[in-house]
Structures are given as structure tokens and as C-alpha cells.
PDB file of N, CA and C in Angstrom:
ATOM      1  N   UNK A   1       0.823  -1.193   0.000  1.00  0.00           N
ATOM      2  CA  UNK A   1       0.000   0.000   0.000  1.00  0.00           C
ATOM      3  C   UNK A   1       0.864   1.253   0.000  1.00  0.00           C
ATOM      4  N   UNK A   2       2.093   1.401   1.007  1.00  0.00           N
ATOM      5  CA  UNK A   2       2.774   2.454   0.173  1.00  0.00           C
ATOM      6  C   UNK A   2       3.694   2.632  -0.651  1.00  0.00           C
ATOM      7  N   UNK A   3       3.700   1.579  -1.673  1.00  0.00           N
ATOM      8  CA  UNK A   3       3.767   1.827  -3.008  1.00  0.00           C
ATOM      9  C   UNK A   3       2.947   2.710  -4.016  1.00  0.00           C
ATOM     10  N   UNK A   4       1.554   2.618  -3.747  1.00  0.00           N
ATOM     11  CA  UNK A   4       0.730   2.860  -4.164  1.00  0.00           C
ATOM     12  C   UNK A   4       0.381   4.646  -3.783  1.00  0.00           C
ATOM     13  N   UNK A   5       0.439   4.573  -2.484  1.00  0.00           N
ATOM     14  CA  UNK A   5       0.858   6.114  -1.974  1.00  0.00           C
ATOM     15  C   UNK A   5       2.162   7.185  -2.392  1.00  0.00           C
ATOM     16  N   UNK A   6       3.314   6.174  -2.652  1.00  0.00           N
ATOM     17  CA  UNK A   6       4.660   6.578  -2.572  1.00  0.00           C
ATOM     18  C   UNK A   6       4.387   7.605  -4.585  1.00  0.00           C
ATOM     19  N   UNK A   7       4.008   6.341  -5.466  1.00  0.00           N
ATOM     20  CA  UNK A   7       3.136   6.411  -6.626  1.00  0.00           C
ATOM     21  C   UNK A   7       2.619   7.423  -6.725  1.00  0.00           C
ATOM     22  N   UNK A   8       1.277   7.679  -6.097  1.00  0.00           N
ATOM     23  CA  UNK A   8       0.339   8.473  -6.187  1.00  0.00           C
ATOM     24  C   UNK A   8       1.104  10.011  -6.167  1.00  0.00           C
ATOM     25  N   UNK A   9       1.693  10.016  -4.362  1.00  0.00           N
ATOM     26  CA  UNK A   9       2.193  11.366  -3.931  1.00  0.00           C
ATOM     27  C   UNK A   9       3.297  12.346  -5.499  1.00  0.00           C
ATOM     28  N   UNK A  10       4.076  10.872  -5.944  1.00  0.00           N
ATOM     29  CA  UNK A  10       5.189  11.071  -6.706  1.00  0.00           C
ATOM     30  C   UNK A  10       4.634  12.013  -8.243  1.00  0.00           C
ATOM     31  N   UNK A  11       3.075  11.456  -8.350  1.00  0.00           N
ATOM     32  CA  UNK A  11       2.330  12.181  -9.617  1.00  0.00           C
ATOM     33  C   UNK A  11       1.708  13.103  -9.591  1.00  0.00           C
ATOM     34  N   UNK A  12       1.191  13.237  -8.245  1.00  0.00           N
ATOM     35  CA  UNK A  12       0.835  14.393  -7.588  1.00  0.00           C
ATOM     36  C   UNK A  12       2.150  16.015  -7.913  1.00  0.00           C
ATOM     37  N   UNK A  13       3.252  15.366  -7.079  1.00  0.00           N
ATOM     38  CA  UNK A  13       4.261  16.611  -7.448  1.00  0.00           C
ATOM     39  C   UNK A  13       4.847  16.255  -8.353  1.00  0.00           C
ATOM     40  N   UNK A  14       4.484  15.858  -9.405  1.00  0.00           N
ATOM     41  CA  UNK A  14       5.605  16.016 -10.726  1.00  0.00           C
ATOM     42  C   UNK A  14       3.862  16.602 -11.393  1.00  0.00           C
ATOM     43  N   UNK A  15       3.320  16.829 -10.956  1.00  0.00           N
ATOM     44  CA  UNK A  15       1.578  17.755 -11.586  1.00  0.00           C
ATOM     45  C   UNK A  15       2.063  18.694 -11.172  1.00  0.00           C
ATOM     46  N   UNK A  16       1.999  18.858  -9.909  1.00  0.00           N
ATOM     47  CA  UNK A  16       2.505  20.217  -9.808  1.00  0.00           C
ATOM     48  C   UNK A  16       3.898  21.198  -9.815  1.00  0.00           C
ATOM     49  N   UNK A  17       4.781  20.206  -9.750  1.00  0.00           N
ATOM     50  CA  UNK A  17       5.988  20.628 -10.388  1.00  0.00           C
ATOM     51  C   UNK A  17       5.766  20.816 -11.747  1.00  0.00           C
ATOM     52  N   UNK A  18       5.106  20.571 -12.642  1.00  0.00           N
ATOM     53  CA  UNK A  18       5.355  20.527 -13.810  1.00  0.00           C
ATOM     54  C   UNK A  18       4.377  22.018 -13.918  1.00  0.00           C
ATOM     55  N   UNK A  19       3.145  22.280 -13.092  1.00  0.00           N
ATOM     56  CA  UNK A  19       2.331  23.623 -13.166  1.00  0.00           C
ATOM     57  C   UNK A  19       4.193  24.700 -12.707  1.00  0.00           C
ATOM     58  N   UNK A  20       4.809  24.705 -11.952  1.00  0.00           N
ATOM     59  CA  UNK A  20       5.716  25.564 -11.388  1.00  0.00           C
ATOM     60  C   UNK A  20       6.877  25.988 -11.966  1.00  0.00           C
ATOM     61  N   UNK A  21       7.227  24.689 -12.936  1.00  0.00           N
ATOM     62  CA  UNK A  21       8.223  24.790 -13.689  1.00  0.00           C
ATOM     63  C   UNK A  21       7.589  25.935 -14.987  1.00  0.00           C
ATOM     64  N   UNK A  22       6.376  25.963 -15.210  1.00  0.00           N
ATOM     65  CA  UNK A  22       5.995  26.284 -16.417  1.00  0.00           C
ATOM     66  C   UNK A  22       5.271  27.655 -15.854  1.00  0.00           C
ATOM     67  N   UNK A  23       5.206  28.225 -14.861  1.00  0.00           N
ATOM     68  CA  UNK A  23       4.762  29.458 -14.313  1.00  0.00           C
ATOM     69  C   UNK A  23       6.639  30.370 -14.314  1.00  0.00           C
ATOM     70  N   UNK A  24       7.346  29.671 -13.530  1.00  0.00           N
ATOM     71  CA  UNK A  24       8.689  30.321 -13.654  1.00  0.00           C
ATOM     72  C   UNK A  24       9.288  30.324 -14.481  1.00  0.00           C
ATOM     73  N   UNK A  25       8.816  30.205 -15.838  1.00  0.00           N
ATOM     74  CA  UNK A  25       9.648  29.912 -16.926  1.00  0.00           C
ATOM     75  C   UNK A  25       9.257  31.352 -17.845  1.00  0.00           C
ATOM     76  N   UNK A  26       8.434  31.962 -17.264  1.00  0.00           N
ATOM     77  CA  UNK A  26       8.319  32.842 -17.904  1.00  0.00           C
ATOM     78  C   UNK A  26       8.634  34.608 -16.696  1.00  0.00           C
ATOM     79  N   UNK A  27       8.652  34.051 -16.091  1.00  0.00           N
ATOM     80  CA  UNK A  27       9.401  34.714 -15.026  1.00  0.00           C
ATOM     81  C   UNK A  27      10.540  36.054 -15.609  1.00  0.00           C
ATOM     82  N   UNK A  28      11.836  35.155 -16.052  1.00  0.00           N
ATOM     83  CA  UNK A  28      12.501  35.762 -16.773  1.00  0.00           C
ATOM     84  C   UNK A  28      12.947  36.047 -17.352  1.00  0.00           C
ATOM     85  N   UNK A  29      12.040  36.020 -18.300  1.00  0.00           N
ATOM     86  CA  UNK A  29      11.690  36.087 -20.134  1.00  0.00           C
ATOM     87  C   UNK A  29      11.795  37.158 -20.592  1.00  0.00           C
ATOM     88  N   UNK A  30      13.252  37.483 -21.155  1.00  0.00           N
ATOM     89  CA  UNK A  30      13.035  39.062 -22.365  1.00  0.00           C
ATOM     90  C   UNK A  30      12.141  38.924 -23.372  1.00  0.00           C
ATOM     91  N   UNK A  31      12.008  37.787 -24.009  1.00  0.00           N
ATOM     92  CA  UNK A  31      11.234  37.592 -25.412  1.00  0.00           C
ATOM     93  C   UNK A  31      10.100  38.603 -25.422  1.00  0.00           C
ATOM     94  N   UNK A  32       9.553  38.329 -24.218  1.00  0.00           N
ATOM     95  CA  UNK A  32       8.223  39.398 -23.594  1.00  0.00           C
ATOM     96  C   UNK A  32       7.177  38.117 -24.302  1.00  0.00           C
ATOM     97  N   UNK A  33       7.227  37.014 -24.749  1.00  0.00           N
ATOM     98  CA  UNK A  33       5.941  36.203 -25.351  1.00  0.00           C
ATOM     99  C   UNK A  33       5.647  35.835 -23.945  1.00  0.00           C
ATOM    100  N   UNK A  34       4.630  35.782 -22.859  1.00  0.00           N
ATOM    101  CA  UNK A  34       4.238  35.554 -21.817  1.00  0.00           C
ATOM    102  C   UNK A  34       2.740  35.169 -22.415  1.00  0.00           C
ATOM    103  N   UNK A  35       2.187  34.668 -23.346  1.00  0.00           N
ATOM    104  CA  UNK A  35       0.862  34.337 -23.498  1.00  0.00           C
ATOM    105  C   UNK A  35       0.979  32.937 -23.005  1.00  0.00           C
ATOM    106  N   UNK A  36       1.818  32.063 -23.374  1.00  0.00           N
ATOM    107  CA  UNK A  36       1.480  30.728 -23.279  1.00  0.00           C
ATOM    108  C   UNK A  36       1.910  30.380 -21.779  1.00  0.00           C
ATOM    109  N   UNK A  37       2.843  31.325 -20.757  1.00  0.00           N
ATOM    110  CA  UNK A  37       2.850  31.011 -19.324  1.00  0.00           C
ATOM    111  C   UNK A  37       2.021  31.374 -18.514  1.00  0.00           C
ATOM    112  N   UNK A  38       2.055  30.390 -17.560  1.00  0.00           N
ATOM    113  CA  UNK A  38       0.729  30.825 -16.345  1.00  0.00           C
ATOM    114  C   UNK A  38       1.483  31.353 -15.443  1.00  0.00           C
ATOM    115  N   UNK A  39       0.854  32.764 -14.661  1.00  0.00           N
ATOM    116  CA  UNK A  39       1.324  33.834 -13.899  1.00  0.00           C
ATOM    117  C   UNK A  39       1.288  32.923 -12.425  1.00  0.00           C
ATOM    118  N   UNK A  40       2.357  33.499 -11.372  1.00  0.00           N
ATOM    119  CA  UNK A  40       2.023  32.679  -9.706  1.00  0.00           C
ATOM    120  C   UNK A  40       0.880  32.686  -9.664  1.00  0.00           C
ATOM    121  N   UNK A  41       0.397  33.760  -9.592  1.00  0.00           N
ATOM    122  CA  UNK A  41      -1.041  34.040  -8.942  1.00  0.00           C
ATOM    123  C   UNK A  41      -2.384  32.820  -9.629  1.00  0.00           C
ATOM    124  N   UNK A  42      -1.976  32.658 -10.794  1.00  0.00           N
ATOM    125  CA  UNK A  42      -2.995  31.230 -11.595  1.00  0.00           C
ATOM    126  C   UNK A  42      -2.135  30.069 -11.416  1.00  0.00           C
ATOM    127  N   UNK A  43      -1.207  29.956 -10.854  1.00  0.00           N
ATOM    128  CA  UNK A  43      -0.488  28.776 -10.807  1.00  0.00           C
ATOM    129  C   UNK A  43      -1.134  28.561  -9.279  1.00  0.00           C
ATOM    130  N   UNK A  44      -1.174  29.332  -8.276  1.00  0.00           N
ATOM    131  CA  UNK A  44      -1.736  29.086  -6.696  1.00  0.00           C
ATOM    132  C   UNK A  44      -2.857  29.082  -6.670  1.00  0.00           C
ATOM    133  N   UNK A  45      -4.280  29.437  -8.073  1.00  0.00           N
ATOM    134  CA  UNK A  45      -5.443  29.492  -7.780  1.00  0.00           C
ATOM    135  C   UNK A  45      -5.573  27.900  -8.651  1.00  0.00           C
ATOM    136  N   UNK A  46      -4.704  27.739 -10.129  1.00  0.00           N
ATOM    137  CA  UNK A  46      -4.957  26.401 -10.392  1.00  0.00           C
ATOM    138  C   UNK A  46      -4.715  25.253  -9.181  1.00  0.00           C
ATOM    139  N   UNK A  47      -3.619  25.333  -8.403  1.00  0.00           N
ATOM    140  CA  UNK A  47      -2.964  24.329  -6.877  1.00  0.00           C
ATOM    141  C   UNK A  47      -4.350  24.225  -6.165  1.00  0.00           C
ATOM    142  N   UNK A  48      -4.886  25.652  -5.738  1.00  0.00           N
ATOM    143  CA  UNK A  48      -5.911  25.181  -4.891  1.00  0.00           C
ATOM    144  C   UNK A  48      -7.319  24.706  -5.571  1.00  0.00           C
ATOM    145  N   UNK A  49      -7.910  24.480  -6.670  1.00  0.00           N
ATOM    146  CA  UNK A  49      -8.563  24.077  -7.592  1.00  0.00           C
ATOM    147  C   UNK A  49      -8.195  22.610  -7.377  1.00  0.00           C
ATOM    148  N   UNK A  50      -6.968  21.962  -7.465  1.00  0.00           N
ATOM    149  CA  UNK A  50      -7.070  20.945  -7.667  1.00  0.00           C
ATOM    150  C   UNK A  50      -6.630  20.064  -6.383  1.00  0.00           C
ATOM    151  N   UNK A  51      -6.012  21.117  -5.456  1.00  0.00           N
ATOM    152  CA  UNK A  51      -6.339  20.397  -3.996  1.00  0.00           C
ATOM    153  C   UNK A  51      -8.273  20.708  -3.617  1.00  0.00           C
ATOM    154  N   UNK A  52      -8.940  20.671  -4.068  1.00  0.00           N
ATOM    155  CA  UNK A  52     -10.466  21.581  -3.810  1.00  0.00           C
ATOM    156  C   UNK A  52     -11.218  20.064  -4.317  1.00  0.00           C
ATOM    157  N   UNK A  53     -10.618  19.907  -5.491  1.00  0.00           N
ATOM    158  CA  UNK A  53     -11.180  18.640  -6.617  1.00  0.00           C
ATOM    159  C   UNK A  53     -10.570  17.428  -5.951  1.00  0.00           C
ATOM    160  N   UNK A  54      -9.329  16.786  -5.166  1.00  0.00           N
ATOM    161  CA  UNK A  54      -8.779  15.982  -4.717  1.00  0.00           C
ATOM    162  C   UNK A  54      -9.921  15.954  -2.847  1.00  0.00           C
ATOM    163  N   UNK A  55     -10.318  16.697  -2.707  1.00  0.00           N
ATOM    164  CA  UNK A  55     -10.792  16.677  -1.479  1.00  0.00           C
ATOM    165  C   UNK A  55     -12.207  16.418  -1.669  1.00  0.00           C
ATOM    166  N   UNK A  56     -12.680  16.616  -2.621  1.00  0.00           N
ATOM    167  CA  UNK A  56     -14.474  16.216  -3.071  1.00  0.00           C
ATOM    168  C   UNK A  56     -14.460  15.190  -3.667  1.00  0.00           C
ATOM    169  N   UNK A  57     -13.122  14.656  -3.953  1.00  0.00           N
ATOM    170  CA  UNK A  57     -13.480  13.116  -4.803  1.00  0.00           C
ATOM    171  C   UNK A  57     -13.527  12.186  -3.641  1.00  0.00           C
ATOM    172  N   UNK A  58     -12.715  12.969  -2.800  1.00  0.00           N
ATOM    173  CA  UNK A  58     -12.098  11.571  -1.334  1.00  0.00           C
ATOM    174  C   UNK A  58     -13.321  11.692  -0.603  1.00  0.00           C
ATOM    175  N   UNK A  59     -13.950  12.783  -0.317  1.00  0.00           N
ATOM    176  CA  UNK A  59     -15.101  12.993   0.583  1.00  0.00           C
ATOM    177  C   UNK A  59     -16.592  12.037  -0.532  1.00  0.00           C
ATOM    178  N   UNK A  60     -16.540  12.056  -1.657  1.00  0.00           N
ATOM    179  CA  UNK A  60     -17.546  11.436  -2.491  1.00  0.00           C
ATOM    180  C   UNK A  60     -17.232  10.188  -1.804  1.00  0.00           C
ATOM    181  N   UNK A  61     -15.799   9.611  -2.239  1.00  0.00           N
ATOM    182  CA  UNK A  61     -15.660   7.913  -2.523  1.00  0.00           C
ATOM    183  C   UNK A  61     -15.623   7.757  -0.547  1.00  0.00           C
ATOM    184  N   UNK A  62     -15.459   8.253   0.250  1.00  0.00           N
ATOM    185  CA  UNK A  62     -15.611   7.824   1.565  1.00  0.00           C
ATOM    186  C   UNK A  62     -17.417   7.729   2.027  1.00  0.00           C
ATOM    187  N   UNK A  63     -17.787   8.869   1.792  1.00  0.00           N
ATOM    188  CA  UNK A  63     -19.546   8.479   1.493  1.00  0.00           C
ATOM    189  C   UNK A  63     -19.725   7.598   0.780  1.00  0.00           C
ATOM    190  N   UNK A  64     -19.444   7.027  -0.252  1.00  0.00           N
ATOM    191  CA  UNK A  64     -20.025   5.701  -0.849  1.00  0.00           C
ATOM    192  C   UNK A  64     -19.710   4.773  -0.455  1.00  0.00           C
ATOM    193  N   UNK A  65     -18.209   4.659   0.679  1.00  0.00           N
ATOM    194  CA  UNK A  65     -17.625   3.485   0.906  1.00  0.00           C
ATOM    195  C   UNK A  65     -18.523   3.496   2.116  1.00  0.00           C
ATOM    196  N   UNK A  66     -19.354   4.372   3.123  1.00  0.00           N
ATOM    197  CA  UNK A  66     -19.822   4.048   4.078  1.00  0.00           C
ATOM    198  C   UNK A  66     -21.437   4.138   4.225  1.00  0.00           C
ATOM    199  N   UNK A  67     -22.132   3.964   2.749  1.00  0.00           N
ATOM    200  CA  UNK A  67     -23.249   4.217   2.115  1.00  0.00           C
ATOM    201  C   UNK A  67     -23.806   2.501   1.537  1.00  0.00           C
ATOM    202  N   UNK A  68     -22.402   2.319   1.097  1.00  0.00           N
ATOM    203  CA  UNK A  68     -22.097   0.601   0.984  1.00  0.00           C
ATOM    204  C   UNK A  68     -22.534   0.635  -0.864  1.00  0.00           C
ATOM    205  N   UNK A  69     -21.854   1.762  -1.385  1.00  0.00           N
ATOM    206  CA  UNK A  69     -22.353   1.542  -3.033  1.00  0.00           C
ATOM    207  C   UNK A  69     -21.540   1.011  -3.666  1.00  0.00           C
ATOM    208  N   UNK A  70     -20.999   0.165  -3.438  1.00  0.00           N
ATOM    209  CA  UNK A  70     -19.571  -0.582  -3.617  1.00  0.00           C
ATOM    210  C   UNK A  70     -18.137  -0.026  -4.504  1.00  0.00           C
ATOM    211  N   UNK A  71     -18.201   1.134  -3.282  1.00  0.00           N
ATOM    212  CA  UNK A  71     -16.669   1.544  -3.389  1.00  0.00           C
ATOM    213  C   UNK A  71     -15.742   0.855  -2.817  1.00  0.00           C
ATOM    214  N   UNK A  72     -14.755   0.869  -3.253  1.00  0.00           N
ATOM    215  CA  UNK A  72     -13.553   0.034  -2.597  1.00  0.00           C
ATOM    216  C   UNK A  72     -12.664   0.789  -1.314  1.00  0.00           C
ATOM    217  N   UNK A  73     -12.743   0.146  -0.413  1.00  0.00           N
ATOM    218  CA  UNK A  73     -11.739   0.242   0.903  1.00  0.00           C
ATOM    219  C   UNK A  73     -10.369   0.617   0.512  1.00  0.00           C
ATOM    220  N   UNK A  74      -9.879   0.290  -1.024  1.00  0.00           N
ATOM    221  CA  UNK A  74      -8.503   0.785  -1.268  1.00  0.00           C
ATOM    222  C   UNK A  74      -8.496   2.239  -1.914  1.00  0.00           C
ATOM    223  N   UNK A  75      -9.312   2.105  -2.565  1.00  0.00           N
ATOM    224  CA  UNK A  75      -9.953   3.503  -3.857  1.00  0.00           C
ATOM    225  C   UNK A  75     -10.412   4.578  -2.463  1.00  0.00           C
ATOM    226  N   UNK A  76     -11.293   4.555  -1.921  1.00  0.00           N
ATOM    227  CA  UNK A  76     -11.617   5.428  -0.738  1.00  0.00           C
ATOM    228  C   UNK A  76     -10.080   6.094   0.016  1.00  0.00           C
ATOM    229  N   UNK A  77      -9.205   4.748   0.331  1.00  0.00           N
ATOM    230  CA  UNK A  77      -8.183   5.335   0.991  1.00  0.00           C
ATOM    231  C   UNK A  77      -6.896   5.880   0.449  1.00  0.00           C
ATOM    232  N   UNK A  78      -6.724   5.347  -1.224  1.00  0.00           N
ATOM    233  CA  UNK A  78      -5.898   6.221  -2.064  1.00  0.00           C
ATOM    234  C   UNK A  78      -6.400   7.663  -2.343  1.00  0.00           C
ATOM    235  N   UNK A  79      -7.781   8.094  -2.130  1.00  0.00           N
ATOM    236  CA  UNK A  79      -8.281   8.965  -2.239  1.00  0.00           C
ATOM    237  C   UNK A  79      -8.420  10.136  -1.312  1.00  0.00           C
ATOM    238  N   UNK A  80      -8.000   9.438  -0.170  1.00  0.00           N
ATOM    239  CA  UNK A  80      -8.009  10.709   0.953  1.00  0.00           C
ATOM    240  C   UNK A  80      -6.300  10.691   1.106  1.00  0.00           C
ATOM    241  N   UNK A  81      -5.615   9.918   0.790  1.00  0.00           N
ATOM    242  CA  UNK A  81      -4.148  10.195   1.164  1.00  0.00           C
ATOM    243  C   UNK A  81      -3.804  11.334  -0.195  1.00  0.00           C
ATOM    244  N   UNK A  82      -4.391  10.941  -1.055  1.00  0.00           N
ATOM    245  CA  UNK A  82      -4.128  11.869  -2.393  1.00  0.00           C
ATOM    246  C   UNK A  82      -4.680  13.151  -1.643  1.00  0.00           C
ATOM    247  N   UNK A  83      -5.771  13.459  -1.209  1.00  0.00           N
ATOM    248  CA  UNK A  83      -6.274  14.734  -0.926  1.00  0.00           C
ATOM    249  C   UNK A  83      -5.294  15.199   0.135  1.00  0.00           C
ATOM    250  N   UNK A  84      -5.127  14.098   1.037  1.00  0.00           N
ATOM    251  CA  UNK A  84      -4.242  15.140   2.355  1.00  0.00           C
ATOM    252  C   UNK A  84      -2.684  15.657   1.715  1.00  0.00           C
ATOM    253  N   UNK A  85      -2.210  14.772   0.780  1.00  0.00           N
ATOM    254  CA  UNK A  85      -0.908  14.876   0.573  1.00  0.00           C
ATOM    255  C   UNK A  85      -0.765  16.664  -0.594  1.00  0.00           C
ATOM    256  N   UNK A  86      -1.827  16.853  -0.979  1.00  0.00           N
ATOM    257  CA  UNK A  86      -2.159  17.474  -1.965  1.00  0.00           C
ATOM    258  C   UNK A  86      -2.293  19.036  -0.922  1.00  0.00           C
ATOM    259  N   UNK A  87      -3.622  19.172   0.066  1.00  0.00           N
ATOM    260  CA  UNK A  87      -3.859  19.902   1.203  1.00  0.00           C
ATOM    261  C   UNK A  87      -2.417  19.991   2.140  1.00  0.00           C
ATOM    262  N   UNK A  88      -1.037  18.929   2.420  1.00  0.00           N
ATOM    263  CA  UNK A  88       0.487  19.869   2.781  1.00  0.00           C
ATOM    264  C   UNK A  88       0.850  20.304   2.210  1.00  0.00           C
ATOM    265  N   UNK A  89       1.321  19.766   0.576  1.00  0.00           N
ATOM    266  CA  UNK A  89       2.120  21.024  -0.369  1.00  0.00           C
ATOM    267  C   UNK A  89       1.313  21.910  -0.434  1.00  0.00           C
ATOM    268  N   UNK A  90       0.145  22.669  -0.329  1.00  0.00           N
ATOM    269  CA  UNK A  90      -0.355  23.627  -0.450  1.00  0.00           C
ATOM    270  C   UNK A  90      -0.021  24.138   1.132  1.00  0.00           C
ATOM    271  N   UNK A  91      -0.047  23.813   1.947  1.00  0.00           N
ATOM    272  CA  UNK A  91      -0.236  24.237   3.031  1.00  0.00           C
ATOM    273  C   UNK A  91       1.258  25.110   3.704  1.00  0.00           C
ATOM    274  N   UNK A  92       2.312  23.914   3.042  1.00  0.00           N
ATOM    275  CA  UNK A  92       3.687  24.331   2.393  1.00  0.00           C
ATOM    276  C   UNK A  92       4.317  25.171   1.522  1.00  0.00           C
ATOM    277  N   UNK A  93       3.650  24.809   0.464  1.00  0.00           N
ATOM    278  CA  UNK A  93       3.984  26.597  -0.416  1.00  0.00           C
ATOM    279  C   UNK A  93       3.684  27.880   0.189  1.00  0.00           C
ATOM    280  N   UNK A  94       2.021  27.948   0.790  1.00  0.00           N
ATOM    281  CA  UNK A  94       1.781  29.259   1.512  1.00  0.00           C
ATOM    282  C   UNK A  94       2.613  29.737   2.410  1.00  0.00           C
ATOM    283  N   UNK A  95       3.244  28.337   3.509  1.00  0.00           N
ATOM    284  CA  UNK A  95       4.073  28.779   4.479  1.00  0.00           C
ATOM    285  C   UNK A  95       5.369  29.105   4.490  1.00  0.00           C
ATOM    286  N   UNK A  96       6.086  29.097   2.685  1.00  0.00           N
ATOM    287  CA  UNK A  96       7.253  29.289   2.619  1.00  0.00           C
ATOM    288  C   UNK A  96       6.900  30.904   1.881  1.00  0.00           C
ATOM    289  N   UNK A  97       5.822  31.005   0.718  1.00  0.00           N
ATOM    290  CA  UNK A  97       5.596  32.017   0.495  1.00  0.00           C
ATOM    291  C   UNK A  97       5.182  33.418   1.777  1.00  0.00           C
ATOM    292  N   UNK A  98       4.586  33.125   2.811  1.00  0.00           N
ATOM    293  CA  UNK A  98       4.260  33.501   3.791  1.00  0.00           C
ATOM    294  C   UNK A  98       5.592  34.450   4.854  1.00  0.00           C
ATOM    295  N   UNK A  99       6.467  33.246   4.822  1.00  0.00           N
ATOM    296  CA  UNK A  99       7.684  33.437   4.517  1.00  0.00           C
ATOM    297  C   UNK A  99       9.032  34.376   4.313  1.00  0.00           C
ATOM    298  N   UNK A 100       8.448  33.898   3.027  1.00  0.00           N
ATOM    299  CA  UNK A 100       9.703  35.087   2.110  1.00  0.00           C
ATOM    300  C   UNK A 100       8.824  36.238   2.026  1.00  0.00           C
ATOM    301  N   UNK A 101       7.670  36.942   2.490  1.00  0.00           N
ATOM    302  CA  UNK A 101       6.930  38.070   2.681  1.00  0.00           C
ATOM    303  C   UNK A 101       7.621  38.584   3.709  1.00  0.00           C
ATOM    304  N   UNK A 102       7.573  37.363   4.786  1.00  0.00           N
ATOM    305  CA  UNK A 102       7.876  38.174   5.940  1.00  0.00           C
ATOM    306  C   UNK A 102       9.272  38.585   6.531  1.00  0.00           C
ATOM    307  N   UNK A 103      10.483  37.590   5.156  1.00  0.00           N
ATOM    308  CA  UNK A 103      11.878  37.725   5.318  1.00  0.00           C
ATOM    309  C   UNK A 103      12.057  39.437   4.328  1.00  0.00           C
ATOM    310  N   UNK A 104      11.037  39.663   3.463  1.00  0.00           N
ATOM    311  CA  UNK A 104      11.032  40.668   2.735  1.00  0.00           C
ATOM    312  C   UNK A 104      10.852  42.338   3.401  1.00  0.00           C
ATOM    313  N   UNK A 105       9.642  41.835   4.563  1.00  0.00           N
ATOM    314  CA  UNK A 105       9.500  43.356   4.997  1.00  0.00           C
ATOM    315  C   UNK A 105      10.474  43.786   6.337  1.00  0.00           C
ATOM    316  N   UNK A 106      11.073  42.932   6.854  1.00  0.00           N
ATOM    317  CA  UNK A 106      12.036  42.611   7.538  1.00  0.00           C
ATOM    318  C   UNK A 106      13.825  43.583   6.992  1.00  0.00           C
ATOM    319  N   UNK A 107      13.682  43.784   5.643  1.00  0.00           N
ATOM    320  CA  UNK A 107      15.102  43.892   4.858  1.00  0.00           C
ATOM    321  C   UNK A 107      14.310  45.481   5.353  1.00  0.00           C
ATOM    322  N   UNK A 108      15.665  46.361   5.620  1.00  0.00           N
ATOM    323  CA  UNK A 108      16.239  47.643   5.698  1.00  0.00           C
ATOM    324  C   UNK A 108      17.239  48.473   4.202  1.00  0.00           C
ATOM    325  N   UNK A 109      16.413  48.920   3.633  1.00  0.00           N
ATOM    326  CA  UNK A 109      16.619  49.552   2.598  1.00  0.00           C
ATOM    327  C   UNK A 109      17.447  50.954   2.662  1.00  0.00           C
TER     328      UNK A 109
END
């Protein structure tokens, strides 16, 4: 089973590594073509969108698993480890972004 977690978590952040890599890539871009990159600010509203969608699938498939509509005991519980694991890196980015705000207003100019 944590294979299956180890799996899951591993596709989870290479999703969202792959949203981060492709938000900072335009970061610091002379070209000035910025149409096809997504800005932080849609890169942290897409993150929480899909920690939002990872938490209503786990909350669906745990109601059905205890509704008895024959969800599976494994599917239910890949489903809430996906949501929680999904709900720290978010919880993690804010707190590093949170962070470097507060290492920012801190600096003496």
C-alpha cells in the first residue's frame, strides 16, 4: 500500500511541479511572449482548484464506501491520502511564500 501512496504522492508533485516549472519559466523572459505562461497568482489558484477537486473526490468515494455503493476500501483510501498529501504542499507553499513576505519586509533599505 505504500507503493501505491509513494506512486500516487510522486504524480501528484511532478503535476505540480510541472504547473511551477511552467509558471517560472516565464518569469525571466526578455522575449516578452508571456501568453502561453501561467502567472504565480494562476499557478496558486490552479494548486488550490485541484487540492479543492482531490478533497471532493475523497469525501464522495468515503460516502459511498460508508453508504455501501460498492466503493472500494482501497480507492476510498488512495483517495483521501491523495487529498491530504495534496492539502500539505499547499499548506507548504503558503508557508514558505508567507515566509519570504515576511523575510522581505524585515530587509532595511
Amino acid at each position: 500500500m505504500s507503493d501505491v501512496l509513494m506512486k500516487s504522492g510522486l504524480a501528484m508533485s511532478n503535476s505540480f511541479g510541472s504547473m511551477s516549472t511552467q509558471g517560472m519559466s516565464g518569469a525571466g523572459s526578455a522575449t516578452g511572449d508571456q501568453g502561453s505562461e501561467t502567472p504565480f497568482a494562476g499557478l496558486l489558484e490552479s494548486m488550490v482548484k485541484q487540492t479543492s477537486a482531490l478533497d471532493h473526490q475523497a469525501a464522495t468515494t468515503v460516502i459511498g464506501l460508508l453508504n455501501g455503493q460498492g466503493v472500494d476500501i482501497h480507492k476510498a483510501m488512495i483517495a483521501t491520502q491523495k487529498a491530504d498529501m495534496a492539502f500539505e504542499l499547499a499548506l507548504q507553499v503558503r508557508n514558505k511564500a508567507v515566509g519570504a513576505y515576511q523575510q522581505m519586509m524585515g530587509m532595511q533599505f
